[in-house]
C-alpha atoms as a PDB file:
ATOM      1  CA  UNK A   1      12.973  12.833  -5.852  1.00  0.00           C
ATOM      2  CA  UNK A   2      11.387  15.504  -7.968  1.00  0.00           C
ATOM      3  CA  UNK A   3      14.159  17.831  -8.449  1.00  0.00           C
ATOM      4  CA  UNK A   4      16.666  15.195  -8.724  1.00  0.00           C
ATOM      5  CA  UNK A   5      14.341  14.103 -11.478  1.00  0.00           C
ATOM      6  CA  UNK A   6      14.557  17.216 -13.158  1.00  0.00           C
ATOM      7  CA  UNK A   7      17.929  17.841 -13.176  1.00  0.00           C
ATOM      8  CA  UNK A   8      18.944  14.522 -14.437  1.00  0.00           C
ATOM      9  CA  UNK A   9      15.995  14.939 -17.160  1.00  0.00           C
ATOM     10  CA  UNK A  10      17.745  18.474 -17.930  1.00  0.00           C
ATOM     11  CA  UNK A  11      21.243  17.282 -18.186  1.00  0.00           C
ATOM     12  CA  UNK A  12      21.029  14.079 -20.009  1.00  0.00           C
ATOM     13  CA  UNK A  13      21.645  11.827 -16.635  1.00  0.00           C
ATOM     14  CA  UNK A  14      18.714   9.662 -16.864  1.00  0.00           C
ATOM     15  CA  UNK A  15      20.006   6.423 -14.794  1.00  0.00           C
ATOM     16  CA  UNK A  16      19.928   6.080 -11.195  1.00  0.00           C
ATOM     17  CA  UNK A  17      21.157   4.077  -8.721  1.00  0.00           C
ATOM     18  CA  UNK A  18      19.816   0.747  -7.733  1.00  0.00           C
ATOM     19  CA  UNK A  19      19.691   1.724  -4.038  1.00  0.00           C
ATOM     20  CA  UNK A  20      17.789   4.852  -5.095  1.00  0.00           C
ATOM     21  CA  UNK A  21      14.942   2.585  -7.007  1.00  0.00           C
ATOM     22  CA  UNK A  22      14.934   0.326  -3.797  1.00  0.00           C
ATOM     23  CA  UNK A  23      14.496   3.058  -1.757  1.00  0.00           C
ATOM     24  CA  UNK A  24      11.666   4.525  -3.937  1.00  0.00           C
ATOM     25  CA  UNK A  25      10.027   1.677  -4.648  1.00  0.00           C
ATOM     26  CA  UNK A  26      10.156   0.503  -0.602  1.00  0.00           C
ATOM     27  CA  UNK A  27       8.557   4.091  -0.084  1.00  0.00           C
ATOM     28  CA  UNK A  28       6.203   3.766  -3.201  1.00  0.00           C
ATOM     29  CA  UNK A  29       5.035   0.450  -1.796  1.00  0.00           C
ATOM     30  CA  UNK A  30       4.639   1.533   1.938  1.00  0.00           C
ATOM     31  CA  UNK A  31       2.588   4.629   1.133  1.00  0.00           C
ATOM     32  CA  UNK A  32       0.149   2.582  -0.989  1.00  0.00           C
ATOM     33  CA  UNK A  33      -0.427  -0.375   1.393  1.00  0.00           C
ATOM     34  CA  UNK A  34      -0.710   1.676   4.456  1.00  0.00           C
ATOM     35  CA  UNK A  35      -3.747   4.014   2.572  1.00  0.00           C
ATOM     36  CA  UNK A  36      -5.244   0.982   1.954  1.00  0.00           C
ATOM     37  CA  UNK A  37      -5.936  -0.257   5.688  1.00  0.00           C
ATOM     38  CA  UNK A  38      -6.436   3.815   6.815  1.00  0.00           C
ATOM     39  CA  UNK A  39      -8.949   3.548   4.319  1.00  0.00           C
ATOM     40  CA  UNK A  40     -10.363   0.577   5.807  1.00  0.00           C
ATOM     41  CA  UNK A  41      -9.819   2.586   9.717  1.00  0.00           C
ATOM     42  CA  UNK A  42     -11.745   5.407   8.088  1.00  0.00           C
ATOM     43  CA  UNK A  43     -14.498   3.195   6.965  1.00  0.00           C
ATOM     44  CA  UNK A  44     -14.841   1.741  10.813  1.00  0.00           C
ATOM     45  CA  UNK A  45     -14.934   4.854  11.662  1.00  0.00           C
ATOM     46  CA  UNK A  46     -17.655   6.636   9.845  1.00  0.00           C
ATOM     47  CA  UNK A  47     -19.917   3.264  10.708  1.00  0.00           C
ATOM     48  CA  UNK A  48     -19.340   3.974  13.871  1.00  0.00           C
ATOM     49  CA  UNK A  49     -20.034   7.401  13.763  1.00  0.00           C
ATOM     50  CA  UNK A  50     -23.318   7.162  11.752  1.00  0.00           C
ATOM     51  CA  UNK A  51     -24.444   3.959  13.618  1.00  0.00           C
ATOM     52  CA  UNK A  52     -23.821   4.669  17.169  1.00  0.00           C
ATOM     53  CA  UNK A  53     -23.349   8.108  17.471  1.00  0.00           C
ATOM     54  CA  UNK A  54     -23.704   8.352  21.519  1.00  0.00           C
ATOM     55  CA  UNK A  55     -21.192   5.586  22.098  1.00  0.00           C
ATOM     56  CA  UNK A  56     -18.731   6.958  19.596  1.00  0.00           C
ATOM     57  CA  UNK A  57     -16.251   7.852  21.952  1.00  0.00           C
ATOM     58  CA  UNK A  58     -16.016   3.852  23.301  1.00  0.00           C
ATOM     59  CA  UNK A  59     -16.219   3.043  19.624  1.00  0.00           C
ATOM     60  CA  UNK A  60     -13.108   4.988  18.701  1.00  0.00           C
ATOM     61  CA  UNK A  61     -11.194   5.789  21.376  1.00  0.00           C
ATOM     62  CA  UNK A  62      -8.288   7.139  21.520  1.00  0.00           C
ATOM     63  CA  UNK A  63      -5.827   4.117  21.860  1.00  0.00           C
ATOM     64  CA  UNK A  64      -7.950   1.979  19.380  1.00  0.00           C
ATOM     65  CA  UNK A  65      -7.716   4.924  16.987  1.00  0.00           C
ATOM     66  CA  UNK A  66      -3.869   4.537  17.883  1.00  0.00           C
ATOM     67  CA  UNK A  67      -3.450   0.839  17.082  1.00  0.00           C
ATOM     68  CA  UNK A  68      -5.210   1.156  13.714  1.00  0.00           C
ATOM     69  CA  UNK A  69      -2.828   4.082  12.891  1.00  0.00           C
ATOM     70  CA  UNK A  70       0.071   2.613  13.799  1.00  0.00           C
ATOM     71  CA  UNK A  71      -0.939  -1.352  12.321  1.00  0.00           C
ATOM     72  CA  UNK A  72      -1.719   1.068   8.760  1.00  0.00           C
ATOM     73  CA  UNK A  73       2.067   2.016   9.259  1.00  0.00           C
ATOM     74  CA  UNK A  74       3.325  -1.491  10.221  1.00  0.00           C
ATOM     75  CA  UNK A  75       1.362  -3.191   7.526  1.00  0.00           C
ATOM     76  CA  UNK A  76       2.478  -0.703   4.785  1.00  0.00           C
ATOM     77  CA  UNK A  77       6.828  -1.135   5.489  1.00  0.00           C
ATOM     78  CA  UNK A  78       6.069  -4.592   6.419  1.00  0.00           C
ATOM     79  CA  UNK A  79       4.616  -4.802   3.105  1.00  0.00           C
ATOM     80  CA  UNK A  80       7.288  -2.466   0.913  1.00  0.00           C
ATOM     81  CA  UNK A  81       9.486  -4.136   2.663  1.00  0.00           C
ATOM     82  CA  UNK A  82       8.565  -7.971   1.714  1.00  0.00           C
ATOM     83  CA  UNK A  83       7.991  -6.282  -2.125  1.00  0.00           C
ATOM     84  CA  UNK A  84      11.203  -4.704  -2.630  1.00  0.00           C
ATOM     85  CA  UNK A  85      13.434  -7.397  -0.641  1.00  0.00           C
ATOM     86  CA  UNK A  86      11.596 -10.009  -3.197  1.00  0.00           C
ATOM     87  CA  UNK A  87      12.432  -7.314  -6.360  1.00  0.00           C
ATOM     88  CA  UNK A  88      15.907  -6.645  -5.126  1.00  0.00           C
ATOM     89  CA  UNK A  89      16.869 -10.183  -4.253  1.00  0.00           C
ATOM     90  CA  UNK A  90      17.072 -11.103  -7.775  1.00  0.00           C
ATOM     91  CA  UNK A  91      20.547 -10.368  -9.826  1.00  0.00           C
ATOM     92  CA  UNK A  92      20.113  -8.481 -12.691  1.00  0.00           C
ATOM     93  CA  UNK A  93      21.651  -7.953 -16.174  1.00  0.00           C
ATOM     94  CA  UNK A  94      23.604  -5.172 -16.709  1.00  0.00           C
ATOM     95  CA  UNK A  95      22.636  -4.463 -20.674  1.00  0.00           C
ATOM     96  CA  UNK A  96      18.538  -4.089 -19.743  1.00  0.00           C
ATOM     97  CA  UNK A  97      17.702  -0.894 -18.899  1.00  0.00           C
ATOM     98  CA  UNK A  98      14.466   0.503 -17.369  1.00  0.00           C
ATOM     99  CA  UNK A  99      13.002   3.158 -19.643  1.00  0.00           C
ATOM    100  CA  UNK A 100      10.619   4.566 -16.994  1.00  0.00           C
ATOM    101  CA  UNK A 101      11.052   7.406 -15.272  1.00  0.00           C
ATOM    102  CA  UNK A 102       9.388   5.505 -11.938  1.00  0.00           C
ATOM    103  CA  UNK A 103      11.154   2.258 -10.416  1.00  0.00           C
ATOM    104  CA  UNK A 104       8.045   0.081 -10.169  1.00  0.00           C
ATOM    105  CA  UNK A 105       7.819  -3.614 -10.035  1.00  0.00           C
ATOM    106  CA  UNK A 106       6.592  -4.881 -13.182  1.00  0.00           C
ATOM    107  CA  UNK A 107       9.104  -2.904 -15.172  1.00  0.00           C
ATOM    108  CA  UNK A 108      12.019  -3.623 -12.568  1.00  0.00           C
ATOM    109  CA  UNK A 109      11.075  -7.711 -12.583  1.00  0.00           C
ATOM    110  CA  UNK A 110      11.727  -7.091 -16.500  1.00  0.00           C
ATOM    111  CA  UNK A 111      15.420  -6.116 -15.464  1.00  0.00           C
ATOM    112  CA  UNK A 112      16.062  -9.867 -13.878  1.00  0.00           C
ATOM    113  CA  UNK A 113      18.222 -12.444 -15.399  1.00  0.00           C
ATOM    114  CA  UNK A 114      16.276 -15.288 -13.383  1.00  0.00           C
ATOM    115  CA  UNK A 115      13.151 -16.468 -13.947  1.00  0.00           C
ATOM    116  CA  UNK A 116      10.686 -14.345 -11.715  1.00  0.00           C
ATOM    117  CA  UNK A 117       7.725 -16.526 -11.445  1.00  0.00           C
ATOM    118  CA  UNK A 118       7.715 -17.405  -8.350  1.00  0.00           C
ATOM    119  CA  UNK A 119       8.518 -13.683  -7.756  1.00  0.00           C
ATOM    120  CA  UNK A 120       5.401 -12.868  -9.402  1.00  0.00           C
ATOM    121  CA  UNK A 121       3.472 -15.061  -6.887  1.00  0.00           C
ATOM    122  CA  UNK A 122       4.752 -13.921  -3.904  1.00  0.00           C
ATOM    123  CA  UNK A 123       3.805 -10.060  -5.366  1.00  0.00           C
ATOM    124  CA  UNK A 124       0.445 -11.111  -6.074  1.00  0.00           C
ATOM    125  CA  UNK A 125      -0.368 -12.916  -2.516  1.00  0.00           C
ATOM    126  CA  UNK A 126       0.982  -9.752  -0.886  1.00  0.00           C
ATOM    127  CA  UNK A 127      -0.172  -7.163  -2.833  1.00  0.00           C
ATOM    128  CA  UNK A 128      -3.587  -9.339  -2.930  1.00  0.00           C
ATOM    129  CA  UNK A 129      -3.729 -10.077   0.424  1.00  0.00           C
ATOM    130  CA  UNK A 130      -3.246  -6.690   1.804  1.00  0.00           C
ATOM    131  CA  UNK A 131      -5.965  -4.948  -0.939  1.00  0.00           C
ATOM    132  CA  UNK A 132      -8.733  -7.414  -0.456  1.00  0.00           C
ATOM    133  CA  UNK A 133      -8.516  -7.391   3.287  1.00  0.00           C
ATOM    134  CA  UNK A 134      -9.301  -4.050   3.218  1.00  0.00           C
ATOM    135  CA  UNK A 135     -11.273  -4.166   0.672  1.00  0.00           C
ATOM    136  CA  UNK A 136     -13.568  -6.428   3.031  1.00  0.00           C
ATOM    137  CA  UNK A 137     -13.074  -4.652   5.940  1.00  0.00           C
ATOM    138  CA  UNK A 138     -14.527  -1.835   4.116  1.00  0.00           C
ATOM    139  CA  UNK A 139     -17.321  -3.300   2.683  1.00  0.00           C
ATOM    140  CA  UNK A 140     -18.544  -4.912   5.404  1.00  0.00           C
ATOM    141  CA  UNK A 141     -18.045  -1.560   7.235  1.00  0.00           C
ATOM    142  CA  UNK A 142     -20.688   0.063   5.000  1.00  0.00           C
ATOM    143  CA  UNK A 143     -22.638  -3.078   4.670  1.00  0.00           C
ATOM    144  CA  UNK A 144     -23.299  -2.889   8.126  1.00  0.00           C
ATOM    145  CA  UNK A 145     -24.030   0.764   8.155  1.00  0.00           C
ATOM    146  CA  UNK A 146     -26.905   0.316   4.958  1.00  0.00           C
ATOM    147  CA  UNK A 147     -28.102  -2.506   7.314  1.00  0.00           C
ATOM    148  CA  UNK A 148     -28.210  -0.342  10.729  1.00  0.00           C
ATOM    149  CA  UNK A 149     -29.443   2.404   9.154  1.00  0.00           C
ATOM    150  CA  UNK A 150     -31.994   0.896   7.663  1.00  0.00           C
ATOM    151  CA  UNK A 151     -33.446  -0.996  10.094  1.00  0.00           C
ATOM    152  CA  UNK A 152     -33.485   1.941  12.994  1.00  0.00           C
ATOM    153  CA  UNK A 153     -35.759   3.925  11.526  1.00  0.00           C
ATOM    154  CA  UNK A 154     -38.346   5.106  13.761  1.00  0.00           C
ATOM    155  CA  UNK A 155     -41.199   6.632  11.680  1.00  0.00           C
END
């Protein structure tokens, strides 16, 4: 997207397709959400590391370490998908224009015609649901690993 960037920055073509912002902002989305639950994969996995170092390998084995890689993927297009299908679905007017040079959400729900309230809900409970999920899931993973650590010390 980059160079395609460039050259339309360089040669005065500064509009792109809508299919190209869908597909950018599906991409955008899915690379974002899925970080957040490898983050919260990673965070499992370092408790388990620190905390039960001998039975690491039952911990994380390889097919649980497999699932969790592959639910970060699901989660993340599931999740680009639902955002962009609920940006896209709307019509929009054809004298707003984006001046952005990223096709992003906020500024693309700015583009509708409707009213995108609702749309703005929906956003929020996914976008919500899928950051403070993982935000707990990481939390407790290092709450648990302050508490185990501190209470297996053997002076």
């Amino acid at each position: 997207m980059g160079p395609k960037m460039l050259v339309g920055l360089l040669g005065g073509h500064d509009t792109i397709p809508t299919s190209a912002c869908a597909f950018q902002m599906f991409f955008f989305a899915s690379a974002s959400d899925c970080e957040y639950c490898l983050l919260a994969a990673m965070a499992y996995d370092c408790y388990a590391a620190l905390c039960c170092p001998l039975h690491y390998g039952v911990c994380m084995a390889l097919r649980l370490r497999q699932i969790l890689a592959a639910v970060s993927n699901i989660a993340g297009a599931a999740s680009g998908t639902i955002r962009t299908r609920i940006e896209f679905h709307l019509s929009f007017c054809s004298t707003r224009t984006l001046d952005h040079f990223f096709c992003d959400i906020p500024p693309g729900l700015g583009l509708a015609c409707a009213i995108t309230d609702l749309n703005q809900i929906l956003l929020l409970a996914v976008c919500g649901a899928i950051q403070s999920i993982t935000l707990a899931a990481v939390m407790a993973s290092y709450g648990m690993m302050h508490y185990s650590m501190g209470h297996n010390r053997s002076w």
